[in-house]
Protein backbone atom coordinates (compact mmCIF):
# COMPACT_ATOMS: atom_id res chain seq x y z
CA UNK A 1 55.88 -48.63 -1.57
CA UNK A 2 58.61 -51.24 -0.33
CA UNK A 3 57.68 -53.00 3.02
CA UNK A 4 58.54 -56.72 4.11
CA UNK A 5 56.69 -59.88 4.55
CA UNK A 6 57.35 -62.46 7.49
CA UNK A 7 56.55 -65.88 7.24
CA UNK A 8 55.45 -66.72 10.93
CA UNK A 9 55.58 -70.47 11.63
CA UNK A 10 52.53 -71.66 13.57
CA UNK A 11 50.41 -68.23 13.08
CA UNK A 12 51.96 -66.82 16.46
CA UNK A 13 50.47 -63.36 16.14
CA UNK A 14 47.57 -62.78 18.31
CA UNK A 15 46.04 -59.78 18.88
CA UNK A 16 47.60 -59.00 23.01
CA UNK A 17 50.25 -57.67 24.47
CA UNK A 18 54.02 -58.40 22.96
CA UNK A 19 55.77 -60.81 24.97
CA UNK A 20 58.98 -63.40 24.78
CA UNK A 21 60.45 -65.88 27.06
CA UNK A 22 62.82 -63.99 28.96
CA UNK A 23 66.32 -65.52 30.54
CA UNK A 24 69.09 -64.07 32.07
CA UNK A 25 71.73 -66.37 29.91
CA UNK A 26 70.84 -69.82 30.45
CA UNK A 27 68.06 -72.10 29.94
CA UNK A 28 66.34 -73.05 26.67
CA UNK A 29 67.54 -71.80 23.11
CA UNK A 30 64.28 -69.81 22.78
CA UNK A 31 64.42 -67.64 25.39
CA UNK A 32 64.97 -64.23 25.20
CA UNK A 33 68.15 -63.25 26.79
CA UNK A 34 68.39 -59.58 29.03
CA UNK A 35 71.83 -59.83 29.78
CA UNK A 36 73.08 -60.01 25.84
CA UNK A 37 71.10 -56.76 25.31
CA UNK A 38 72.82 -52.81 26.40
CA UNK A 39 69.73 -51.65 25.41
CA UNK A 40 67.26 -53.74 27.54
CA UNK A 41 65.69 -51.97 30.98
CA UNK A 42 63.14 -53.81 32.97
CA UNK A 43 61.89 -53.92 36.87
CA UNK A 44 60.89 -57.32 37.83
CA UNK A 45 58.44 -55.21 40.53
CA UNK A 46 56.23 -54.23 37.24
CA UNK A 47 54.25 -57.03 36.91
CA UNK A 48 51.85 -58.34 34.07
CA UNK A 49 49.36 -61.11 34.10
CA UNK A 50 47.55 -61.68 30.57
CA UNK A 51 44.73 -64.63 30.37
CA UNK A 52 43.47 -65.52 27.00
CA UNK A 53 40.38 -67.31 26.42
CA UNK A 54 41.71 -70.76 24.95
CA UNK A 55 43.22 -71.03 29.07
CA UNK A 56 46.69 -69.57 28.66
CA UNK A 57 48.14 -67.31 31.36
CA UNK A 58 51.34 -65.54 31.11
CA UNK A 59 53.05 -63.54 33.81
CA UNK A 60 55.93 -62.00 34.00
CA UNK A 61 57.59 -58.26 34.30
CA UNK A 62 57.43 -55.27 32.42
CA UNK A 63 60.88 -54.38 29.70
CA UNK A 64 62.01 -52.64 27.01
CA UNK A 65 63.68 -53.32 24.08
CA UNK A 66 65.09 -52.56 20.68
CA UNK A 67 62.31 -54.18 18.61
CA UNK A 68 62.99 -54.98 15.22
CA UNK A 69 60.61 -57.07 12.81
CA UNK A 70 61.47 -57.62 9.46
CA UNK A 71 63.62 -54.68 8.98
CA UNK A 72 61.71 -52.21 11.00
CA UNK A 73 62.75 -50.77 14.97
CA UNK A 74 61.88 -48.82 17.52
CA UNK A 75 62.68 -48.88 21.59
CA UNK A 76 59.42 -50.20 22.73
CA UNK A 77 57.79 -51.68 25.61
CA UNK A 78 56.64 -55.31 26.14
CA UNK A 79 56.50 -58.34 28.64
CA UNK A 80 59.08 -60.54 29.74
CA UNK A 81 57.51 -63.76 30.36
CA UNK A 82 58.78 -65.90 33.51
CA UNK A 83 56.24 -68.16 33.81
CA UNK A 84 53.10 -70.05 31.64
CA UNK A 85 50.08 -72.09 32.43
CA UNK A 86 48.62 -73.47 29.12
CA UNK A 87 49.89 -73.62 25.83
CA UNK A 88 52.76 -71.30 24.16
CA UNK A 89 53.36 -72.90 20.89
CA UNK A 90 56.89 -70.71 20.01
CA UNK A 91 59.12 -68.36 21.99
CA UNK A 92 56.23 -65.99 22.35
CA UNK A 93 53.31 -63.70 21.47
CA UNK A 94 53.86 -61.31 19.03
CA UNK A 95 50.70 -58.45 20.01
CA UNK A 96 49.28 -55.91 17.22
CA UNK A 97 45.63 -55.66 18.42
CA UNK A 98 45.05 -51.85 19.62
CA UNK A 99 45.72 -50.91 23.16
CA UNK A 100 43.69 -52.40 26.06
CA UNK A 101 41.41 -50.33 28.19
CA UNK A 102 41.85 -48.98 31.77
CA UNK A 103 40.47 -50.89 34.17
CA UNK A 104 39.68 -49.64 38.00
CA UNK A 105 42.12 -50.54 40.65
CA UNK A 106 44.48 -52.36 38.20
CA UNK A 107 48.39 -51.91 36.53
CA UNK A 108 47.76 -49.63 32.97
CA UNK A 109 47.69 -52.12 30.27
CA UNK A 110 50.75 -51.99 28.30
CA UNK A 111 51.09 -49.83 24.87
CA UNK A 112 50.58 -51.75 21.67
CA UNK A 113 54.31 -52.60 20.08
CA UNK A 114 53.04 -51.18 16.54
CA UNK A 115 51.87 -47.63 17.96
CA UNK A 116 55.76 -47.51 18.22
CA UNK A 117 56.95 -49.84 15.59
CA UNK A 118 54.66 -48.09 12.78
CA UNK A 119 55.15 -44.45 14.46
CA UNK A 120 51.79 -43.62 15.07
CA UNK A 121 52.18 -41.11 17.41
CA UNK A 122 54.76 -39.20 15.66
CA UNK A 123 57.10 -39.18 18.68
CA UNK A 124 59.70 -42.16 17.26
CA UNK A 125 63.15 -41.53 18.63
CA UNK A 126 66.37 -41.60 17.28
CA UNK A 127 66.99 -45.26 17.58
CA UNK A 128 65.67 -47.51 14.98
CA UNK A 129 63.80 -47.74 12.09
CA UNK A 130 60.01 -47.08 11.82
CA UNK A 131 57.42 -48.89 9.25
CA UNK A 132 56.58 -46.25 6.59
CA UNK A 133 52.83 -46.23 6.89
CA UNK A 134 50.89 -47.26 10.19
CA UNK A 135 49.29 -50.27 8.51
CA UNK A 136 49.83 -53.97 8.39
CA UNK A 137 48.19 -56.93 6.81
CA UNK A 138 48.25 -60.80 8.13
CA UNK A 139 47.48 -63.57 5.99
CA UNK A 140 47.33 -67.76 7.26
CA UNK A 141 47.47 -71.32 6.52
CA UNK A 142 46.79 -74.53 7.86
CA UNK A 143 50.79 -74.37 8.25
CA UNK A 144 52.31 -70.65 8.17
CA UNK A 145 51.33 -66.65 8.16
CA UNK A 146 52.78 -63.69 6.95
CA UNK A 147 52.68 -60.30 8.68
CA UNK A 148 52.93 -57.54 5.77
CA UNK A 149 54.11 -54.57 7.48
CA UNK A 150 53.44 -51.43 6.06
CA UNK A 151 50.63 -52.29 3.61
CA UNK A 152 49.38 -55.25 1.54
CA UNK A 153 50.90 -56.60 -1.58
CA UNK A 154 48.42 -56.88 -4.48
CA UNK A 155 49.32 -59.82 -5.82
CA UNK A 156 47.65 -61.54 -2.72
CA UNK A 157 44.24 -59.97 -3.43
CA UNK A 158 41.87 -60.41 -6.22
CA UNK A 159 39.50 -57.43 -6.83
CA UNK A 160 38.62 -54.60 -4.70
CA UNK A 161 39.53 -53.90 -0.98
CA UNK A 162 36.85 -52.67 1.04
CA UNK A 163 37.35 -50.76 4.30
CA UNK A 164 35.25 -50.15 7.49
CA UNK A 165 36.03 -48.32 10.43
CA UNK A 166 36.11 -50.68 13.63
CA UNK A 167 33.25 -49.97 15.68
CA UNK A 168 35.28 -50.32 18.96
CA UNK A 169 38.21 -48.57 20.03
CA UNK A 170 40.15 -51.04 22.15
CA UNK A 171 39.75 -54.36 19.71
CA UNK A 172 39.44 -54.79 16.02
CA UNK A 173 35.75 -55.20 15.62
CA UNK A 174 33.49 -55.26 12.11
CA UNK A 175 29.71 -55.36 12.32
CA UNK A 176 27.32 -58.44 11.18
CA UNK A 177 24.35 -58.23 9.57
CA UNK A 178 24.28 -62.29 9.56
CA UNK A 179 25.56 -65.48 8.53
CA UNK A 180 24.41 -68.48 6.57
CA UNK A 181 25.97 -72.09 5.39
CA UNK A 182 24.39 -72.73 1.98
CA UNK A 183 21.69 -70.83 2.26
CA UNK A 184 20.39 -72.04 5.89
CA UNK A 185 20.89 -68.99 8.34
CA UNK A 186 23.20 -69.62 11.02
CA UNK A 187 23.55 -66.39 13.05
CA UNK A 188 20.05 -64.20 11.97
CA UNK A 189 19.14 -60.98 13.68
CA UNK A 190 15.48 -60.98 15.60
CA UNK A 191 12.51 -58.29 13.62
CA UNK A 192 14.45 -55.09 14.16
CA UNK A 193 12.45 -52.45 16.18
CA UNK A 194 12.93 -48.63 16.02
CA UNK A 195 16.39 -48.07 17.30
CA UNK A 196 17.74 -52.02 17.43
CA UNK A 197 20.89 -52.58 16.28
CA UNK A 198 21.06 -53.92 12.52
CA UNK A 199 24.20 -56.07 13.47
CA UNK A 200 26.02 -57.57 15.92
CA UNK A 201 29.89 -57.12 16.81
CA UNK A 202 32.18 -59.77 15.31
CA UNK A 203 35.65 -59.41 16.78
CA UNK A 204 38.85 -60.23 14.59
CA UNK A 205 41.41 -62.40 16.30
CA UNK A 206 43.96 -64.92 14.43
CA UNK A 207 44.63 -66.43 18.30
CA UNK A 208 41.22 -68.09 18.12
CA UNK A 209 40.61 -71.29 16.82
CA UNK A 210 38.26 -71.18 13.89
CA UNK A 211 35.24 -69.07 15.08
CA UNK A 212 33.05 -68.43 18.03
CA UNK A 213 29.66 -68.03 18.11
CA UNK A 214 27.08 -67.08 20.63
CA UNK A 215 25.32 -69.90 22.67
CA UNK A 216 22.82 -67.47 23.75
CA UNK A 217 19.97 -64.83 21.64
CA UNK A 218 21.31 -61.82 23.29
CA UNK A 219 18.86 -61.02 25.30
CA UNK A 220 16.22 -61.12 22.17
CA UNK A 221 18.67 -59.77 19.61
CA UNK A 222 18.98 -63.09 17.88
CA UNK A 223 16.15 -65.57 16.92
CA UNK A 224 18.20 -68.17 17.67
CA UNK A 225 21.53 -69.43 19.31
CA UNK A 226 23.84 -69.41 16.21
CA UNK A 227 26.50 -72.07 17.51
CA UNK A 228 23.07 -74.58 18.49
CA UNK A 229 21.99 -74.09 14.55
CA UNK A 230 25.64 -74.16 13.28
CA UNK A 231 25.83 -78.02 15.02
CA UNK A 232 22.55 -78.48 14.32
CA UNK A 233 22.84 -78.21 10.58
CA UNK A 234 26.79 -78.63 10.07
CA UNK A 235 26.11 -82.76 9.27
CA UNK A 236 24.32 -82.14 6.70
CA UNK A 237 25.64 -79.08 5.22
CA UNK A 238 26.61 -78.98 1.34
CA UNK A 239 29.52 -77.87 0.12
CA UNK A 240 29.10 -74.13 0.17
CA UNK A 241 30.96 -71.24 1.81
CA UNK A 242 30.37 -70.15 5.19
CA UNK A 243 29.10 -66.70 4.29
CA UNK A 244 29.56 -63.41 6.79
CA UNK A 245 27.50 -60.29 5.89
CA UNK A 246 29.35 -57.27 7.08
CA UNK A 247 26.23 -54.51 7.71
CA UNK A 248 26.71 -51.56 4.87
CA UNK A 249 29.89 -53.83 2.96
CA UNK A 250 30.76 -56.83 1.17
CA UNK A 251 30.35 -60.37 2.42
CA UNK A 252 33.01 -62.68 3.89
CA UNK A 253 33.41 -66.27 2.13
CA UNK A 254 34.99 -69.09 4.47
CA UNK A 255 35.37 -71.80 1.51
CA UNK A 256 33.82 -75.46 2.46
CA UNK A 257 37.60 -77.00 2.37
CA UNK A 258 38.54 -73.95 5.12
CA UNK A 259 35.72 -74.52 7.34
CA UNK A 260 35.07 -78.12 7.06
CA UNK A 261 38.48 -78.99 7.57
CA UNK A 262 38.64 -76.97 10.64
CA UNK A 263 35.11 -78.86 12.09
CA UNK A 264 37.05 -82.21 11.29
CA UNK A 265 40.17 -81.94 12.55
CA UNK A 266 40.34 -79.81 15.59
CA UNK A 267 38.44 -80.60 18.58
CA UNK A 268 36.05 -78.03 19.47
CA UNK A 269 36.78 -76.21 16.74
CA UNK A 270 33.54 -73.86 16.79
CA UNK A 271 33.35 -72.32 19.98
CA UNK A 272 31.19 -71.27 21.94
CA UNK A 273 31.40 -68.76 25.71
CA UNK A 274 32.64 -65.65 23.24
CA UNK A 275 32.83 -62.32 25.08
CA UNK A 276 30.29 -60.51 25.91
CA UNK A 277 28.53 -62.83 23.72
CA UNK A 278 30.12 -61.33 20.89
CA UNK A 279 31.21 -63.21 17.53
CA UNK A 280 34.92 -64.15 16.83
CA UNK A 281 36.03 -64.10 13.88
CA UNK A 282 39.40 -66.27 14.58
CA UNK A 283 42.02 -68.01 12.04
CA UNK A 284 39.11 -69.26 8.97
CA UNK A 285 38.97 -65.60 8.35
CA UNK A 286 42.75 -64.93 7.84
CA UNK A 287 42.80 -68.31 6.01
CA UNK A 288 40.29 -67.35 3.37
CA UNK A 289 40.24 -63.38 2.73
CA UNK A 290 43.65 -61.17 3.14
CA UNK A 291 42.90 -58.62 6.05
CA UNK A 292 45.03 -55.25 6.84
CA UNK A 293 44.62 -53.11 9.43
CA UNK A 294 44.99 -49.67 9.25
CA UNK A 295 45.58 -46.83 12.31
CA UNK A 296 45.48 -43.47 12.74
CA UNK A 297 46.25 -41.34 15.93
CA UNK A 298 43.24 -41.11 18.24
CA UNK A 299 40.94 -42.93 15.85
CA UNK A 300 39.55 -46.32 15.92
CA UNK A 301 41.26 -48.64 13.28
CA UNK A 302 40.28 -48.71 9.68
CA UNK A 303 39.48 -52.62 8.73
CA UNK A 304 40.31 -53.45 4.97
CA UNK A 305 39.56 -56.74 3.94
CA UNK A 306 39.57 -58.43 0.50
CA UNK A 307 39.41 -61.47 -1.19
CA UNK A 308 42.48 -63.64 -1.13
CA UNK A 309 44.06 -64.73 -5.10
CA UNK A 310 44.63 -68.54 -4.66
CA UNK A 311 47.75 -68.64 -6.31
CA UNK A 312 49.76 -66.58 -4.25
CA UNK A 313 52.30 -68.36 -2.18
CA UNK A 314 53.08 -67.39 1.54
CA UNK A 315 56.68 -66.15 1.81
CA UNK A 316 59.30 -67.46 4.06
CA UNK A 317 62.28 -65.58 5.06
CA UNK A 318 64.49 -66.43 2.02
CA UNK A 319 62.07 -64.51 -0.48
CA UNK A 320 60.24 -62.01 2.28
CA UNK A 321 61.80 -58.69 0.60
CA UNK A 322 58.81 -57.95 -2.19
CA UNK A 323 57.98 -54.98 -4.54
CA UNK A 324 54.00 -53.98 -5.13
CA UNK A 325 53.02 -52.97 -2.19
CA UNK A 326 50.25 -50.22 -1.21
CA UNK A 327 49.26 -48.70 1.70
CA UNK A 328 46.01 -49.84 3.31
């Protein structure tokens, strides 16, 4: 099938809500501008307030616009910023994670731009142009990512893809079985005992710096905190790969130059306070193995991940258009 790549500068997709910088004419270049638009609705009473976990906060109003991303449109929902606390490193946050769930006493969470972009629930109107096939793949650098829309070109994977079904509905979620750094176990599940849980979740999120790992055993779960043994040992680590079993699959490889680059150069680069005590997997894992997600109305999303060929190149816009692509 044909679908586009997008070169992204600065790996702005994250895994929220959609949202831009919104203006009414003036201001900075960046922002988005309502009044240039005869499509655009919004009510400033609709308010949003998203938080994300690195300390961001964006609030603004509920809109809707002609959305188009690398070819592809639809009328869809999404959040005009007016206001930021933290850092927004671009004109805004591009959201494909699934939708959020309900909570008591509290505005519905807005609809996830690709259930509209991608068509998912079969009711697309006549305005714009849906992606073929309700999939997309996202791929990163120390520099730049590409969102593949509609599928994942082969020439960025080497060998087979394997997919697993997320085990949670509202976030993109893959179970571990453990994790080691050359051999010394980092995250290592306690003696199971009839009915324990064989893994733990890890959740998949390119807005999150490196990884996150529980300070904690979870509640007995664990044998031991895994982000006290990753510090513990990471000085003395060889040069091996940062290995992720995923419970029933494959394993994930983050390559020694990946993660030790990461652990060297950005501050607090392996978290710790992850929800719910939960692993993230943040931007090593879209660094080092190409990941598509796949969805399906009323289902929870099918995770396909693979390993990534070295010698392909990220795209930028003057090359995006490429041939070879499947669906995931």
């Amino acid at each position: 099938m044909t679908a586009w790549a997008i070169w992204i500068r600065f790996a702005l997709l994250a895994f929220g809500v959609l949202a831009f910088a919104a203006g009414q004419g003036g201001g900075e270049k960046k922002e988005y501008y309502t009044s240039l638009s005869s499509l655009w609705k919004g009510d400033t009473a609709l308010r949003f307030k998203t938080e994300y976990s690195g300390g961001t906060v964006l609030e603004g109003f509920i809109c809707s616009d002609l959305i188009e991303i690398g070819g592809y449109s639809t009328l869809a929902p999404f959040g005009c910023i007016t206001s930021n606390t933290g850092v927004l490193d671009g004109d805004g946050i591009a959201g494909f994670g699934p939708g959020a769930a309900n909570k008591p006493f509290a505005p519905p969470p807005l609809p996830p731009v690709f259930l509209a972009l991608a068509n998912v629930s079969g009711d697309h109107g006549k305005i714009g142009t849906p992606v073929p096939a309700p999939s997309f793949a996202f791929l990163t650098s120390n520099h730049s990512a590409e969102l593949q829309l509609g599928g994942i070109d082969r020439d960025a994977v080497l060998g087979p893809v394997f997919s697993v079904v997320s085990t949670e509905v509202h976030s993109y979620s893959i179970p571990i079985a453990s994790i080691t750094l050359g051999g010394i176990p980092i995250l290592s599940l306690a003696k199971p005992v009839p009915g324990a849980d064989l893994s733990i979740p890890g959740i998949l999120d390119s807005g999150t710096t490196c990884i996150c790992l529980p300070d904690s055993t979870r509640g007995g779960t664990l044998e031991f905190s895994p982000w006290q043994k990753f510090h513990d040992v990471v000085g003395q680590a060889p040069v091996a790969p940062l290995v992720i079993a995923i419970q029933g699959g494959p394993t994930i490889e983050i390559p020694y130059a990946v993660w030790k680059s990461g652990v060297n150069e950005v501050h607090g680069c392996v978290s710790k306070g992850c929800p719910e005590d939960r692993v993230v997997l943040g931007d090593w894992l879209f660094q080092s193995m190409a990941v598509v997600f796949g969805w399906a109305p009323g289902k929870r999303p099918t995770i396909s991940i693979a390993k990534r060929n070295p010698a392909y190149r990220l795209k930028g816009f003057e090359d995006a258009h490429a041939g070879g692509w499947e669906p995931a």
